[in-house]
C-alpha atoms as a PDB file:
ATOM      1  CA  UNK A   1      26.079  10.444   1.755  1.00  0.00           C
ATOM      2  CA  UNK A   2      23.851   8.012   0.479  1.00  0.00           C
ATOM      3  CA  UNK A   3      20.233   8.656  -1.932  1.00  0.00           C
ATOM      4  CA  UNK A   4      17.319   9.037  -0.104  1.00  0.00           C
ATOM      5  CA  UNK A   5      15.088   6.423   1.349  1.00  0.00           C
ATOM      6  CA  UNK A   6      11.858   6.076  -1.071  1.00  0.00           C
ATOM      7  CA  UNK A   7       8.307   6.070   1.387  1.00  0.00           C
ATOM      8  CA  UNK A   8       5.112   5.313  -0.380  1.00  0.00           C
ATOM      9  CA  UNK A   9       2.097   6.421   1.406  1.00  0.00           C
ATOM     10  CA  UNK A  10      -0.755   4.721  -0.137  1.00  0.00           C
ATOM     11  CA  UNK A  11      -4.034   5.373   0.000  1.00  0.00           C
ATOM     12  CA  UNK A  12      -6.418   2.487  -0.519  1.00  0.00           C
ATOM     13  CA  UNK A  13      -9.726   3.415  -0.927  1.00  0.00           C
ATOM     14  CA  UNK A  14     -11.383   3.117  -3.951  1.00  0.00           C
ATOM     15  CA  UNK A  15     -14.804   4.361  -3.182  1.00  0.00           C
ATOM     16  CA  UNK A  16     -16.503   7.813  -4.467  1.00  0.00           C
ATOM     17  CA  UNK A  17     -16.721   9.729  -2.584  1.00  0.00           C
ATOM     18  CA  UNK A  18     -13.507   8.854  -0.372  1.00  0.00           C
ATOM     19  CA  UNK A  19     -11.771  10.660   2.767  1.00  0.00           C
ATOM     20  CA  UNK A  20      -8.834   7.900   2.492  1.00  0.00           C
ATOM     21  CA  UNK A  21      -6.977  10.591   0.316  1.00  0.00           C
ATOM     22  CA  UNK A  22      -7.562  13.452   2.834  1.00  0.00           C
ATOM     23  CA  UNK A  23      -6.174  10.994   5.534  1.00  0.00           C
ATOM     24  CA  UNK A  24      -3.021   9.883   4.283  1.00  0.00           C
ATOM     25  CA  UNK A  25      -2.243  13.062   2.973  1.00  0.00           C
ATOM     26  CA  UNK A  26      -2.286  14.161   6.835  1.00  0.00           C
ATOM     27  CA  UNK A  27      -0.297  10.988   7.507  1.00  0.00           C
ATOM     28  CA  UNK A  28       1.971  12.035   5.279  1.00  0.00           C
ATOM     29  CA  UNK A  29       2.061  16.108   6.242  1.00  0.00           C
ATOM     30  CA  UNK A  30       2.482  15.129  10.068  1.00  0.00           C
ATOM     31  CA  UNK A  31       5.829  13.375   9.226  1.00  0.00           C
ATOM     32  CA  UNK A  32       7.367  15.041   6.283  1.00  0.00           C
ATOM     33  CA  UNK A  33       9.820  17.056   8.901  1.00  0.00           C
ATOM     34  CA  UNK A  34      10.897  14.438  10.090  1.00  0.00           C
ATOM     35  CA  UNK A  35      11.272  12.210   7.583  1.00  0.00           C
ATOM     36  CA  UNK A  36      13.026  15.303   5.217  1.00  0.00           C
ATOM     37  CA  UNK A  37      15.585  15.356   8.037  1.00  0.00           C
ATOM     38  CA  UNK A  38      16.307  11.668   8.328  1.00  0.00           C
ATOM     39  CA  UNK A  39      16.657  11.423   4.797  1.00  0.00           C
ATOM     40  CA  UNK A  40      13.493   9.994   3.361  1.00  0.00           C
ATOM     41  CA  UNK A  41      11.236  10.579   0.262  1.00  0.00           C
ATOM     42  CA  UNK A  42       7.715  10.615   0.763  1.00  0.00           C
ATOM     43  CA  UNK A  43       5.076  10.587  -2.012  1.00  0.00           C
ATOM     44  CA  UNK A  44       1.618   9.406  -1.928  1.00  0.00           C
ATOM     45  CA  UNK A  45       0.752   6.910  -4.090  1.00  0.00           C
ATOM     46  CA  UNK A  46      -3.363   6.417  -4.511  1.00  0.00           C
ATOM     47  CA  UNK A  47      -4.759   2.868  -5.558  1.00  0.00           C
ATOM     48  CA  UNK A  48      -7.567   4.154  -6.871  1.00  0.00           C
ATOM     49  CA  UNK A  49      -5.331   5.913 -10.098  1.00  0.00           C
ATOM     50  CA  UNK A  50      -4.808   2.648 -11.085  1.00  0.00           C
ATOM     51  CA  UNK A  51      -7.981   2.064 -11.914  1.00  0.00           C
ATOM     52  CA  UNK A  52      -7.375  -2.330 -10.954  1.00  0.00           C
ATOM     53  CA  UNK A  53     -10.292  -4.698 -11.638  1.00  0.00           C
ATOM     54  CA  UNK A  54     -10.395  -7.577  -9.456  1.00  0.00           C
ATOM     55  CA  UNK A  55      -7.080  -9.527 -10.093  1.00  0.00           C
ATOM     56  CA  UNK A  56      -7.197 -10.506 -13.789  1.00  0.00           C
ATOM     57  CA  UNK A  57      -3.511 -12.040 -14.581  1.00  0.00           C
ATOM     58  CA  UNK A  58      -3.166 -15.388 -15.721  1.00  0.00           C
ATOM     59  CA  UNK A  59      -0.311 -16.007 -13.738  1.00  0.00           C
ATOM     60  CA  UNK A  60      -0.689 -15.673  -9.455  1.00  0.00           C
ATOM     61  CA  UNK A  61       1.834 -13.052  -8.073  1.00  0.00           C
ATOM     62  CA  UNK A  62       4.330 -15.054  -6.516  1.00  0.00           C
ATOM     63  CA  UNK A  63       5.024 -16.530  -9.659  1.00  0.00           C
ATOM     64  CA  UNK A  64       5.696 -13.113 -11.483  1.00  0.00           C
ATOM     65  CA  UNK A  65       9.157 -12.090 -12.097  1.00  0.00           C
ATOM     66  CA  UNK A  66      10.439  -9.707  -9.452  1.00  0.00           C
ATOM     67  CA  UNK A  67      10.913  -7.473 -12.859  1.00  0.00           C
ATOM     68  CA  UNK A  68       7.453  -8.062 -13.328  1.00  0.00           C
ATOM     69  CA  UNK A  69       6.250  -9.310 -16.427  1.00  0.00           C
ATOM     70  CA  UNK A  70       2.144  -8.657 -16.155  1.00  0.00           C
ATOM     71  CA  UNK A  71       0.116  -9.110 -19.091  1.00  0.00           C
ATOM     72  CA  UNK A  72      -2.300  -6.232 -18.292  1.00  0.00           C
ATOM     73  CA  UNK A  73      -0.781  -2.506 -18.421  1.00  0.00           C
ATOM     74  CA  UNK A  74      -2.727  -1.744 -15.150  1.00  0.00           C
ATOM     75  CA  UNK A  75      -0.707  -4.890 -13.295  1.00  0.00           C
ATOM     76  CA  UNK A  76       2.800  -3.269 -14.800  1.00  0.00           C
ATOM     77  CA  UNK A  77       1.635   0.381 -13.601  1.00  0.00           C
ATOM     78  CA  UNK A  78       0.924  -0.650 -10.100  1.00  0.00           C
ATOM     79  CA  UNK A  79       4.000  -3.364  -9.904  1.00  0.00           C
ATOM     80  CA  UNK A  80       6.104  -0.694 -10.987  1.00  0.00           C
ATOM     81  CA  UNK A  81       5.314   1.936  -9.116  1.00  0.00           C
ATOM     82  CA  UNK A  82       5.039  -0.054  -5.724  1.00  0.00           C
ATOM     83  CA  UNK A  83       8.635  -1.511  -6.691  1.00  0.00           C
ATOM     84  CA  UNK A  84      10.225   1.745  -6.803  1.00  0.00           C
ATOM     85  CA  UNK A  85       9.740   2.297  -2.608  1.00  0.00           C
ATOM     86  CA  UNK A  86      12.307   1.231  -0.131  1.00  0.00           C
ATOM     87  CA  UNK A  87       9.478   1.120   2.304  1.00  0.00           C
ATOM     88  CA  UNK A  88       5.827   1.762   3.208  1.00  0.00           C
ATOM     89  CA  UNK A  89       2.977   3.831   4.957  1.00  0.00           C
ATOM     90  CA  UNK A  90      -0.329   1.841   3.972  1.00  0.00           C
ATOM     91  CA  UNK A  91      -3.641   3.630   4.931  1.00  0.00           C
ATOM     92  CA  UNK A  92      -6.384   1.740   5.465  1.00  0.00           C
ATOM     93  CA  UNK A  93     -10.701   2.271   5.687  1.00  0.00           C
ATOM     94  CA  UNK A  94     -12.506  -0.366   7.346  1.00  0.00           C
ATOM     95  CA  UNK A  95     -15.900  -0.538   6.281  1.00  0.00           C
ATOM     96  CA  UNK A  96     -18.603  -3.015   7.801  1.00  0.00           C
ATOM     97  CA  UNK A  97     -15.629  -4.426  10.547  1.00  0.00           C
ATOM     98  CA  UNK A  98     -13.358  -5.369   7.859  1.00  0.00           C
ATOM     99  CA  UNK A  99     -10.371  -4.997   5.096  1.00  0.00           C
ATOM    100  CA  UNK A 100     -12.179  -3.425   2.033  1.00  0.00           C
ATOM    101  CA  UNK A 101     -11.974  -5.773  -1.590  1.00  0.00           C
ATOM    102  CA  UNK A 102     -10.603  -2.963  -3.628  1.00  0.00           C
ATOM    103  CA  UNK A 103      -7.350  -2.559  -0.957  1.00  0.00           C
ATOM    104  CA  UNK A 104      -6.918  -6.360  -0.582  1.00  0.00           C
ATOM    105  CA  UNK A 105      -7.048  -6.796  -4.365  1.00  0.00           C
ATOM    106  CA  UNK A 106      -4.855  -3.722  -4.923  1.00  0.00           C
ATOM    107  CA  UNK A 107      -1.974  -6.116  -2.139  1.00  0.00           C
ATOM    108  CA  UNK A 108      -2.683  -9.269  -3.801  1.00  0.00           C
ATOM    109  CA  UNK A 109      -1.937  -7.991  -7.155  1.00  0.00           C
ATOM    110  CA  UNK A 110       1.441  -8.130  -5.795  1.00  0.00           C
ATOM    111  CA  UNK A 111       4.218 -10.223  -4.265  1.00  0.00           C
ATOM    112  CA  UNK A 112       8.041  -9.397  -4.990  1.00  0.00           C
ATOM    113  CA  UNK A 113       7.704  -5.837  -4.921  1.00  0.00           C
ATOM    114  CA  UNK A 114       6.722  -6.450  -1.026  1.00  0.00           C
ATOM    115  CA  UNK A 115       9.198  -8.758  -0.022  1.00  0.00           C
ATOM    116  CA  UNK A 116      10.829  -7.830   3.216  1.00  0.00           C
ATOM    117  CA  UNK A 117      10.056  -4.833   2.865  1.00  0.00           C
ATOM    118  CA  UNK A 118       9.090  -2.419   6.367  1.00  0.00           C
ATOM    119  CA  UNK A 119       5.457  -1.472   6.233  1.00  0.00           C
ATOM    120  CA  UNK A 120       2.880   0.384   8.327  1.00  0.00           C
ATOM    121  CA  UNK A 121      -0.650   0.281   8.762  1.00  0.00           C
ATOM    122  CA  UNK A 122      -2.532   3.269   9.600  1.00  0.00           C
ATOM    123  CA  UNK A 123      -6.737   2.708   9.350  1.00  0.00           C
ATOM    124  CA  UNK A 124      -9.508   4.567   9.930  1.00  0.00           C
ATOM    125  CA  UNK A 125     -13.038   3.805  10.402  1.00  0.00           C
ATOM    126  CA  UNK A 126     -16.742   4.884  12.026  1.00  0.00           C
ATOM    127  CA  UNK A 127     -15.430   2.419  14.817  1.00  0.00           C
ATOM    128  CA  UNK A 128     -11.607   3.313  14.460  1.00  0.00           C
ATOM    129  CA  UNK A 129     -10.385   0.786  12.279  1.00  0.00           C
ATOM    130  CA  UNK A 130      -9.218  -1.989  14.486  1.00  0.00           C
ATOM    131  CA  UNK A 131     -10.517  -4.417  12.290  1.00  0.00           C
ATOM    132  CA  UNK A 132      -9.300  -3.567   9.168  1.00  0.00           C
ATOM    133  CA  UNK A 133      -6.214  -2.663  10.625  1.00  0.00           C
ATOM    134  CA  UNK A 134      -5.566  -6.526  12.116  1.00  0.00           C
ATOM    135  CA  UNK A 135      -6.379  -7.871   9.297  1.00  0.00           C
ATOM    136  CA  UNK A 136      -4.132  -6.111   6.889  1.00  0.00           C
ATOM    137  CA  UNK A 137      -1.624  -6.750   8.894  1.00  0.00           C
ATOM    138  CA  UNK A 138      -1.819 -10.438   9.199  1.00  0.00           C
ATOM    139  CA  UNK A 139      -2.001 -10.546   5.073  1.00  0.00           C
ATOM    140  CA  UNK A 140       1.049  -7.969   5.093  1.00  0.00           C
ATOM    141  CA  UNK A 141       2.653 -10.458   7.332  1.00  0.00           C
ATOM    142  CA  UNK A 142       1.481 -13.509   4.997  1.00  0.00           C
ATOM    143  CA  UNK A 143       3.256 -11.408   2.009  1.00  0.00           C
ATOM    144  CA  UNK A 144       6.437 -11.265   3.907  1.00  0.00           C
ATOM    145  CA  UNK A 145       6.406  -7.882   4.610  1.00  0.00           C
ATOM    146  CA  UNK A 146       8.188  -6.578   7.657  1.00  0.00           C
ATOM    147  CA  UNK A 147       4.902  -4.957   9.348  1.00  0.00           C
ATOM    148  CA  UNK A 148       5.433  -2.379  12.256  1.00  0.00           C
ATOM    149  CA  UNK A 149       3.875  -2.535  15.079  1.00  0.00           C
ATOM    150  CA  UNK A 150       0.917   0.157  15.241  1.00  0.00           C
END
């Protein structure tokens, strides 16, 4: 039998007060079932514990080891953490039309962890989330991630 598949479902916003916790924790309750019976691992994972100021490494991501060898102990606890998953459920706000700063910093900060990896996008918004939900998945896309269709 072989180990469990490792899902991250992360939730991006970094406001206060944020419902982006509530939501992918019901993501992540409305397919535990099934993904306990197909094998997989689930655990949320919340940007916002991370506590990451806009990207402050003096080297850019694609350029950092797939080991990763950040400066900054914030970079090393988010690289290692996201590098741990065999795959991902990212959830998404979309204020004002649009991909918030704090999640695009939080995907930037990144690069080999991603790589070719399966994601998902699941957004939410006053208007639905359409926006902020094409855009993260062009930049998921631009990252090399394997993005589902959603």
């Amino acid at each position: 039998m072989s180990a469990a598949k490792k899902v991250a479902v992360i939730a991006t916003s970094t406001r206060t007060p944020r419902i982006g916790t509530k939501v992918a924790e019901l993501v992540k309750d409305t397919i535990t079932t099934d993904a306990t019976t197909n094998g997989i691992d689930l655990n949320l994972v919340e940007v916002s514990s991370f506590r990451l100021p806009v990207f402050d490494e003096q080297i850019i991501p694609a350029q950092v080891p797939a080991a990763g060898d950040f400066a900054h102990e914030h970079s090393k606890a988010w690289s290692m953490e996201i590098a741990k998953y065999d795959a991902y459920i990212i959830v998404v706000p979309e204020y004002n039309y649009g991909l918030p700063g704090g999640t695009k910093n939080a995907i930037d900060y990144l690069y080999n962890e991603w790589i070719g990896k399966p994601i998902a996008v699941v957004s939410y918004g006053i208007m639905g989330g359409n926006s902020a939900s094409a855009q993260a998945q062009k930049t998921l896309e631009g990252m090399k991630l394997r993005v589902a269709p959603t």
